[in-house]
C-alpha atoms as a PDB file:
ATOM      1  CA  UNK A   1      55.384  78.854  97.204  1.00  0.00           C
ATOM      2  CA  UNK A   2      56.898  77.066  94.241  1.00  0.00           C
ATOM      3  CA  UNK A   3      59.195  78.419  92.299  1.00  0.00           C
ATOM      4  CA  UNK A   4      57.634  79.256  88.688  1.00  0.00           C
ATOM      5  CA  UNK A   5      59.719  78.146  85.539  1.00  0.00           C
ATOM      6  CA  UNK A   6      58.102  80.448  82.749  1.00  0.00           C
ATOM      7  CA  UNK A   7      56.930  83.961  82.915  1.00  0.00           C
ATOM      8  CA  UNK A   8      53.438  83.950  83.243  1.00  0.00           C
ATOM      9  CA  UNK A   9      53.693  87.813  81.147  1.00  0.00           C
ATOM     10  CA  UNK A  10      53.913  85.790  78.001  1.00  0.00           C
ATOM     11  CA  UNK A  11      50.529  84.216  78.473  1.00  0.00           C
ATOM     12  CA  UNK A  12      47.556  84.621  76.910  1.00  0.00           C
ATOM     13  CA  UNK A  13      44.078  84.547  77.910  1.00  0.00           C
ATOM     14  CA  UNK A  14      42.653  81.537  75.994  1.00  0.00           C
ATOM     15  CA  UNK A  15      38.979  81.626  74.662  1.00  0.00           C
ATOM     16  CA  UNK A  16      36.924  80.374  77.350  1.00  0.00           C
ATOM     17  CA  UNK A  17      33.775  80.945  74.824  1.00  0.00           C
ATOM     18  CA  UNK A  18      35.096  78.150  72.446  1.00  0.00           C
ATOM     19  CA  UNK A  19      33.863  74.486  72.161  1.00  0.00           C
ATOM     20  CA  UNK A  20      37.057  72.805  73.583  1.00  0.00           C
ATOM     21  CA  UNK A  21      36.037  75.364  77.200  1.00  0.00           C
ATOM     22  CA  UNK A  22      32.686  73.592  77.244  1.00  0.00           C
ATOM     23  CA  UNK A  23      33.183  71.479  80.080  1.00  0.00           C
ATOM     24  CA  UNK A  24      34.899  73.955  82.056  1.00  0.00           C
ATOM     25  CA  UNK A  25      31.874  76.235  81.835  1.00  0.00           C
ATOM     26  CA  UNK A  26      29.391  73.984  82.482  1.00  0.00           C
ATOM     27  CA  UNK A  27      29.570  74.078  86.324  1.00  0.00           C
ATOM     28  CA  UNK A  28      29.105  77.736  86.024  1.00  0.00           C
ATOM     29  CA  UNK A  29      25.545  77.579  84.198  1.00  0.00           C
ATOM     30  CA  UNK A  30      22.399  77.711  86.006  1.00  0.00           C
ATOM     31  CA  UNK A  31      19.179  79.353  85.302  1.00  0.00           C
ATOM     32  CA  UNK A  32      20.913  82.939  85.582  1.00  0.00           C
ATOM     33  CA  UNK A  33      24.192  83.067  83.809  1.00  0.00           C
ATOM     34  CA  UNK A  34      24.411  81.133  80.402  1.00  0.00           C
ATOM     35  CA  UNK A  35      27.446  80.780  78.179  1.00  0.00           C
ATOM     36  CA  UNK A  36      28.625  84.260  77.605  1.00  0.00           C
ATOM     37  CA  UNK A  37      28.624  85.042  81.626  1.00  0.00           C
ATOM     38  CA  UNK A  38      30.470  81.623  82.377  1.00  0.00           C
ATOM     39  CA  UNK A  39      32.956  82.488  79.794  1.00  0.00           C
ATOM     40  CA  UNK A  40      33.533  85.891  81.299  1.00  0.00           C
ATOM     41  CA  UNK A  41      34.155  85.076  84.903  1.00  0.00           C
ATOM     42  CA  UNK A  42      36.365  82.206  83.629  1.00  0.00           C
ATOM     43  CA  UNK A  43      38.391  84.919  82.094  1.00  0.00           C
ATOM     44  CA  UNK A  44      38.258  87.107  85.086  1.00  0.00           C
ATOM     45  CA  UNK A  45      39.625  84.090  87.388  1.00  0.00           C
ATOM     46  CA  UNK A  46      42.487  83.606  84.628  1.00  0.00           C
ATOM     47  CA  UNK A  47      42.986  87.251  84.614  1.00  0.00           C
ATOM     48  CA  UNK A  48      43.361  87.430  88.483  1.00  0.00           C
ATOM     49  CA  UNK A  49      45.625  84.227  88.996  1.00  0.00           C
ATOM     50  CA  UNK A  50      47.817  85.576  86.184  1.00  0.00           C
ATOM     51  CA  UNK A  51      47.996  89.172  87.734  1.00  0.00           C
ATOM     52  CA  UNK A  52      48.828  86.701  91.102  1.00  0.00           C
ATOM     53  CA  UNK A  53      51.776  85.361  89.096  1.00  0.00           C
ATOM     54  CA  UNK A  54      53.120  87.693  87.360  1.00  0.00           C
ATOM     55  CA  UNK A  55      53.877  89.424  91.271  1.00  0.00           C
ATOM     56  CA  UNK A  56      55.683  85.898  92.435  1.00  0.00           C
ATOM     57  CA  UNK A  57      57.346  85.919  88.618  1.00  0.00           C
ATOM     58  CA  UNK A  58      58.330  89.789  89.585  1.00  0.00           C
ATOM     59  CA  UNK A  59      59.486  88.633  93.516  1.00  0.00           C
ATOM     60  CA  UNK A  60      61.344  85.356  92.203  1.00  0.00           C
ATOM     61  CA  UNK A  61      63.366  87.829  89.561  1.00  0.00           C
ATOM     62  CA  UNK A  62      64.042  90.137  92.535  1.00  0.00           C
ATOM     63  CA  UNK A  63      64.849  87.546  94.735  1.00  0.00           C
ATOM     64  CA  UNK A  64      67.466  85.534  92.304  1.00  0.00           C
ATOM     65  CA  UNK A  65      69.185  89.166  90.987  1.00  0.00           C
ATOM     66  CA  UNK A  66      69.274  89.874  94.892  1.00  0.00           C
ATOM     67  CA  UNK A  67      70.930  86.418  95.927  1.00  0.00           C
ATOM     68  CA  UNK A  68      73.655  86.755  92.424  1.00  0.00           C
ATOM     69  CA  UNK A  69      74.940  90.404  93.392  1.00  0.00           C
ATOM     70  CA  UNK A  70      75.506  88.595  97.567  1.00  0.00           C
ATOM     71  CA  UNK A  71      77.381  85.812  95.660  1.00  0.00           C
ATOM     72  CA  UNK A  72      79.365  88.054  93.712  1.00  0.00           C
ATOM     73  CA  UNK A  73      80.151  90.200  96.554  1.00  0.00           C
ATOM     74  CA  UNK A  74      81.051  87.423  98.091  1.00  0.00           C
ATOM     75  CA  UNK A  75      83.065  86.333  95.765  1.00  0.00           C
ATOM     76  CA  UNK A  76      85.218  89.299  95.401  1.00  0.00           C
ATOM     77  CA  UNK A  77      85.649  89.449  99.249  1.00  0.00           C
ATOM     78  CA  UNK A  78      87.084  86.210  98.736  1.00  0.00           C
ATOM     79  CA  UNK A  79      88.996  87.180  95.885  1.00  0.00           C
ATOM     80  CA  UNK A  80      90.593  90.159  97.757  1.00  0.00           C
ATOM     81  CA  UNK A  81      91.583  87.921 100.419  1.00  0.00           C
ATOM     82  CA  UNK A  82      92.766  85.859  98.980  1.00  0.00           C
ATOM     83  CA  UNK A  83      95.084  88.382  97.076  1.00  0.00           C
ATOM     84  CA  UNK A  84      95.738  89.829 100.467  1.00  0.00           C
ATOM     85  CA  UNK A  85      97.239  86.859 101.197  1.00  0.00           C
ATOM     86  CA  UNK A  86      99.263  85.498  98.135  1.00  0.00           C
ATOM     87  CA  UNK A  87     100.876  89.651  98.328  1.00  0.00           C
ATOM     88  CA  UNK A  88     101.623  88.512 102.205  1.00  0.00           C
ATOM     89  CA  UNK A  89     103.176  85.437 101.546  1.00  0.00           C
ATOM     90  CA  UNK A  90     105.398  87.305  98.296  1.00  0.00           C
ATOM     91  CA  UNK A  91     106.322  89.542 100.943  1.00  0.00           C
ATOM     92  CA  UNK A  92     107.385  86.932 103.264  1.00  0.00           C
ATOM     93  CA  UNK A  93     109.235  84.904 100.860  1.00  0.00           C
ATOM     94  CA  UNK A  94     111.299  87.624  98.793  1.00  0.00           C
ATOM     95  CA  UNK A  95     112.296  89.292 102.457  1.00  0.00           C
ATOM     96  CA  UNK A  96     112.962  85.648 103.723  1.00  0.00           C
ATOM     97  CA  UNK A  97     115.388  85.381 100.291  1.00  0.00           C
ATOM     98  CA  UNK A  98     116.600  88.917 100.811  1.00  0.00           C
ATOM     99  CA  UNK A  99     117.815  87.806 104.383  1.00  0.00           C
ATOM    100  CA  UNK A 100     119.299  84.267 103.074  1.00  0.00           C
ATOM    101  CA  UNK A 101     120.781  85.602  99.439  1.00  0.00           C
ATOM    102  CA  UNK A 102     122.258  88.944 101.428  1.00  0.00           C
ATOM    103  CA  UNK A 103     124.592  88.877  98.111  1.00  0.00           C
ATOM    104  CA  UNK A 104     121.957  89.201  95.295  1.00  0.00           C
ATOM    105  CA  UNK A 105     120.475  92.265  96.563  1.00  0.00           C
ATOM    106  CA  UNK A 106     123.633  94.222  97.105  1.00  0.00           C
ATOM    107  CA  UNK A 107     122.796  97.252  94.724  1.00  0.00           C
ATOM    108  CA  UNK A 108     125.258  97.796  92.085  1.00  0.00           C
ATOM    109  CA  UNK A 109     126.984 101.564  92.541  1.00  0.00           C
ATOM    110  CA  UNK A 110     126.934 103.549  89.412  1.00  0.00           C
ATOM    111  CA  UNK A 111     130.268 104.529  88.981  1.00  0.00           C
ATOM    112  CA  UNK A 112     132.325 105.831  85.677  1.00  0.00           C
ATOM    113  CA  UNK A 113     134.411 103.000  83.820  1.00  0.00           C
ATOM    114  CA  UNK A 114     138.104 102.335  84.059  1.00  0.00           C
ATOM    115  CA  UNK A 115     140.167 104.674  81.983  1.00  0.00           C
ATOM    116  CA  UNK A 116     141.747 101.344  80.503  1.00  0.00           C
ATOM    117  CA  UNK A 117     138.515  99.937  79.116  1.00  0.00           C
ATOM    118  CA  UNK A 118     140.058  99.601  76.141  1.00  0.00           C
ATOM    119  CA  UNK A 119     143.010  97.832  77.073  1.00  0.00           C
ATOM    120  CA  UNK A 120     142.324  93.870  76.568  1.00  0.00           C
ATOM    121  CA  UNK A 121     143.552  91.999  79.892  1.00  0.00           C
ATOM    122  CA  UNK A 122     144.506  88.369  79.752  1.00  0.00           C
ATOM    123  CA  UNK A 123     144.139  86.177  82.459  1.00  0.00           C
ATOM    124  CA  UNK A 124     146.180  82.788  82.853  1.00  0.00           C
ATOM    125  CA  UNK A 125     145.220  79.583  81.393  1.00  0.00           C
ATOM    126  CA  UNK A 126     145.831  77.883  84.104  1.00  0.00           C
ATOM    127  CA  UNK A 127     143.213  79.807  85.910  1.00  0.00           C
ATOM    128  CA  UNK A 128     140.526  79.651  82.897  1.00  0.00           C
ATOM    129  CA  UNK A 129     141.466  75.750  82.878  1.00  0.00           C
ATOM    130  CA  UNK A 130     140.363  75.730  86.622  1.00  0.00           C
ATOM    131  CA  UNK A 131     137.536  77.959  86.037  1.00  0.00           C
ATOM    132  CA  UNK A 132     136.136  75.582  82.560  1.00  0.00           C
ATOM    133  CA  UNK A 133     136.278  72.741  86.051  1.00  0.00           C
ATOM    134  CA  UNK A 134     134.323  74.652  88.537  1.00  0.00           C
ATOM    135  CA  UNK A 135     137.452  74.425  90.674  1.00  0.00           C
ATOM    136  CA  UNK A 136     138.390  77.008  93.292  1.00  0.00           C
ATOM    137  CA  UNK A 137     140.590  80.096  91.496  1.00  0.00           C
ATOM    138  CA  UNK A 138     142.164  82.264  93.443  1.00  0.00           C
ATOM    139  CA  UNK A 139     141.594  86.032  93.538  1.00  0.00           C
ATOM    140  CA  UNK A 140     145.628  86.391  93.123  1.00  0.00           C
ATOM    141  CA  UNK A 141     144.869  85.545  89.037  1.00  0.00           C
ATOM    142  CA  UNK A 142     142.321  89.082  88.807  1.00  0.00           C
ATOM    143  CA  UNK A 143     144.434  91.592  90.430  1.00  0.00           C
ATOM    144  CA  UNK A 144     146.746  93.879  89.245  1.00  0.00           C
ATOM    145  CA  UNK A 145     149.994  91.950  89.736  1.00  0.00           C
ATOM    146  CA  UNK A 146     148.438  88.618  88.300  1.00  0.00           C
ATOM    147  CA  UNK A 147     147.384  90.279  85.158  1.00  0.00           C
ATOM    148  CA  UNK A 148     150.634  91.774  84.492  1.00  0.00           C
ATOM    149  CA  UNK A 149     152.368  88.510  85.679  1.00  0.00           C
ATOM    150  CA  UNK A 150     149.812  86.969  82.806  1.00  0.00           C
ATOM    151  CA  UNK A 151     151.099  89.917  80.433  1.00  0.00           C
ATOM    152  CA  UNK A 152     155.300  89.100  81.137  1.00  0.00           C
ATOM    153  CA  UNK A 153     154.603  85.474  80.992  1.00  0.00           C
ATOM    154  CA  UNK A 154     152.038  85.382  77.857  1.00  0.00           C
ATOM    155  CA  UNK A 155     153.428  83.097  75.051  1.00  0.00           C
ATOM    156  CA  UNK A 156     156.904  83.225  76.381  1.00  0.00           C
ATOM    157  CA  UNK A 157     156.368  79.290  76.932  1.00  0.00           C
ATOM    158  CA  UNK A 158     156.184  77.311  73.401  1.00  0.00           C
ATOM    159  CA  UNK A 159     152.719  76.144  72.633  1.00  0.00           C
ATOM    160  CA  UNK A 160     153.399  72.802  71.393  1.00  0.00           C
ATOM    161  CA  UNK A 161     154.758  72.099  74.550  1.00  0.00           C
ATOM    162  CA  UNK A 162     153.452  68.764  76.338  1.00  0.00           C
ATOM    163  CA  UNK A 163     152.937  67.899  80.020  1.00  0.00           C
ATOM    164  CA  UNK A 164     151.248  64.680  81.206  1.00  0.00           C
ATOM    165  CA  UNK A 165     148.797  64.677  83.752  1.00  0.00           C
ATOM    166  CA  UNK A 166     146.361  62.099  85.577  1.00  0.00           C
ATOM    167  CA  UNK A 167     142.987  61.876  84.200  1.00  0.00           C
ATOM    168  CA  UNK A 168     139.850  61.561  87.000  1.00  0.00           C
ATOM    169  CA  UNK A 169     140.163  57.809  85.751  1.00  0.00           C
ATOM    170  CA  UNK A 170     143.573  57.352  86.227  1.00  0.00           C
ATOM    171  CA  UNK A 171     144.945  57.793  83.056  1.00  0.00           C
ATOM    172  CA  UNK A 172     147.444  60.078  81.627  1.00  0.00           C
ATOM    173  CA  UNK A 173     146.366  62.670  79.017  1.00  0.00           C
ATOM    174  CA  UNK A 174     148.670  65.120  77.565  1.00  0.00           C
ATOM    175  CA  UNK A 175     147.414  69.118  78.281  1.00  0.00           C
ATOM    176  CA  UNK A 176     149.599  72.002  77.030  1.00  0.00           C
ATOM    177  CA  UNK A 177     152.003  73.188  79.376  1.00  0.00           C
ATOM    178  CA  UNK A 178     150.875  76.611  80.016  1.00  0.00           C
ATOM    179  CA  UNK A 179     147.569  75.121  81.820  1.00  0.00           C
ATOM    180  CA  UNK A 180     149.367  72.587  83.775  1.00  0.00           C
ATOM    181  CA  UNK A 181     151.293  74.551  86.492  1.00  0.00           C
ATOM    182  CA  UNK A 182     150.101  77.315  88.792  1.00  0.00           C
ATOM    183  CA  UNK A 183     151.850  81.241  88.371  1.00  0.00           C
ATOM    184  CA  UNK A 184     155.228  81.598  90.782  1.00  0.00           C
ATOM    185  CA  UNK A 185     153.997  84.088  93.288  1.00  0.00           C
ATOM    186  CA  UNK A 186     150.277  83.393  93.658  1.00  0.00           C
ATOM    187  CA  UNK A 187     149.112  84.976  96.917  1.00  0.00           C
ATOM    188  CA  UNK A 188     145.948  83.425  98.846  1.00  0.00           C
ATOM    189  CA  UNK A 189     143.073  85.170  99.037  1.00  0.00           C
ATOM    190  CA  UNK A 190     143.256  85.839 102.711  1.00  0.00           C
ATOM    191  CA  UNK A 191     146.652  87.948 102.277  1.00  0.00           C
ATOM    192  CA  UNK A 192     144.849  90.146  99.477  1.00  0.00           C
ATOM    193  CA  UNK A 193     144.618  93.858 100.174  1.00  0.00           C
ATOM    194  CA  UNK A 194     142.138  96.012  98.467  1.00  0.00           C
ATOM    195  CA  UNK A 195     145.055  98.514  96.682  1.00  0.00           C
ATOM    196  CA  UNK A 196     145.556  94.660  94.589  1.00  0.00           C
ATOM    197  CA  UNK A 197     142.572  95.082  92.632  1.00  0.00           C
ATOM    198  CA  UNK A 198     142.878  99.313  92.215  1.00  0.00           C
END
């Protein structure tokens, strides 16, 4: 069956009684049906092939809205898998950086702030000259001891002074003295306890 292009419930019936029908009724004439008759049972086989097509017209709309709502479903199975799987493979990969990044996802107690918030600590400039680097500091420059070593030591050395020191290049540049050396008693990491840092 083909498939029709326009709906055949917009047609009309044409005039099969007009002069431009003439030759189209003039295999139905014979000595007992003239004009009128021919140009009624013309109408009555439009009438009937129309009423035949508008039923295929009906079936091929049936058919088409029938074939759109399996694509669709279709389509949305595919889309839920497809989310299925892209939440699967999130899952995956966040546990997978969970397990590798152990650090990151440490959560963060809620605990009350230091009494001393508003005491200002200074750290060394020795260990803030490391730090601008992205050289190793030790721990020894955060804890208690190092801050107040910081504290006794703070401008006690005179600012202008000058130290030399080898560039990356090989040259010498002049720093300021209080970045150049290390503080006296700096303990390594290893030999911390936790009552430094309390």
């Amino acid at each position: 069956m083909n498939k029709l292009i326009s709906d055949p419930n917009l047609d009309q019936c044409p005039d099969f009684a007009s002069a431009e029908f003439q030759g189209s009724r003039a295999p139905l004439l014979s000595p007992t049906s003239n004009d009128t008759q021919a140009a009624a049972t013309l109408c009555t086989i439009w009438t009937v092939t129309n009423a035949t097509l508008r039923a295929q017209w009906q079936l091929q709309l049936d058919t088409e809205a029938l074939e759109a709502a399996e694509q669709q479903c279709l389509c949305a199975e595919a889309e839920m898998q497809r989310l299925a799987a892209q939440a699967l493979q999130d899952a995956t990969a966040a546990e997978e950086d969970q397990k590798k990044n152990r650090i990151h996802h440490i959560p963060i107690p809620d605990r009350p702030h230091p009494k001393r918030v508003a005491e200002s600590f200074i750290v060394s400039d020795f260990a803030l000259r490391k730090l601008d680097k992205a050289l190793f500091v030790e721990l020894y420059y955060w804890t208690n001891k190092g801050l107040a070593d910081t504290r006794l030591n703070f401008l006690t050395t005179n600012d202008d002074s000058m130290v030399p020191t080898a560039a990356a290049d090989g040259t010498t540049s002049w720093i300021a003295a209080s970045v150049a050396h290390p503080a006296a008693g700096v303990i390594t990491d290893c030999l911390l306890s936790p009552l430094d840092f309390s």
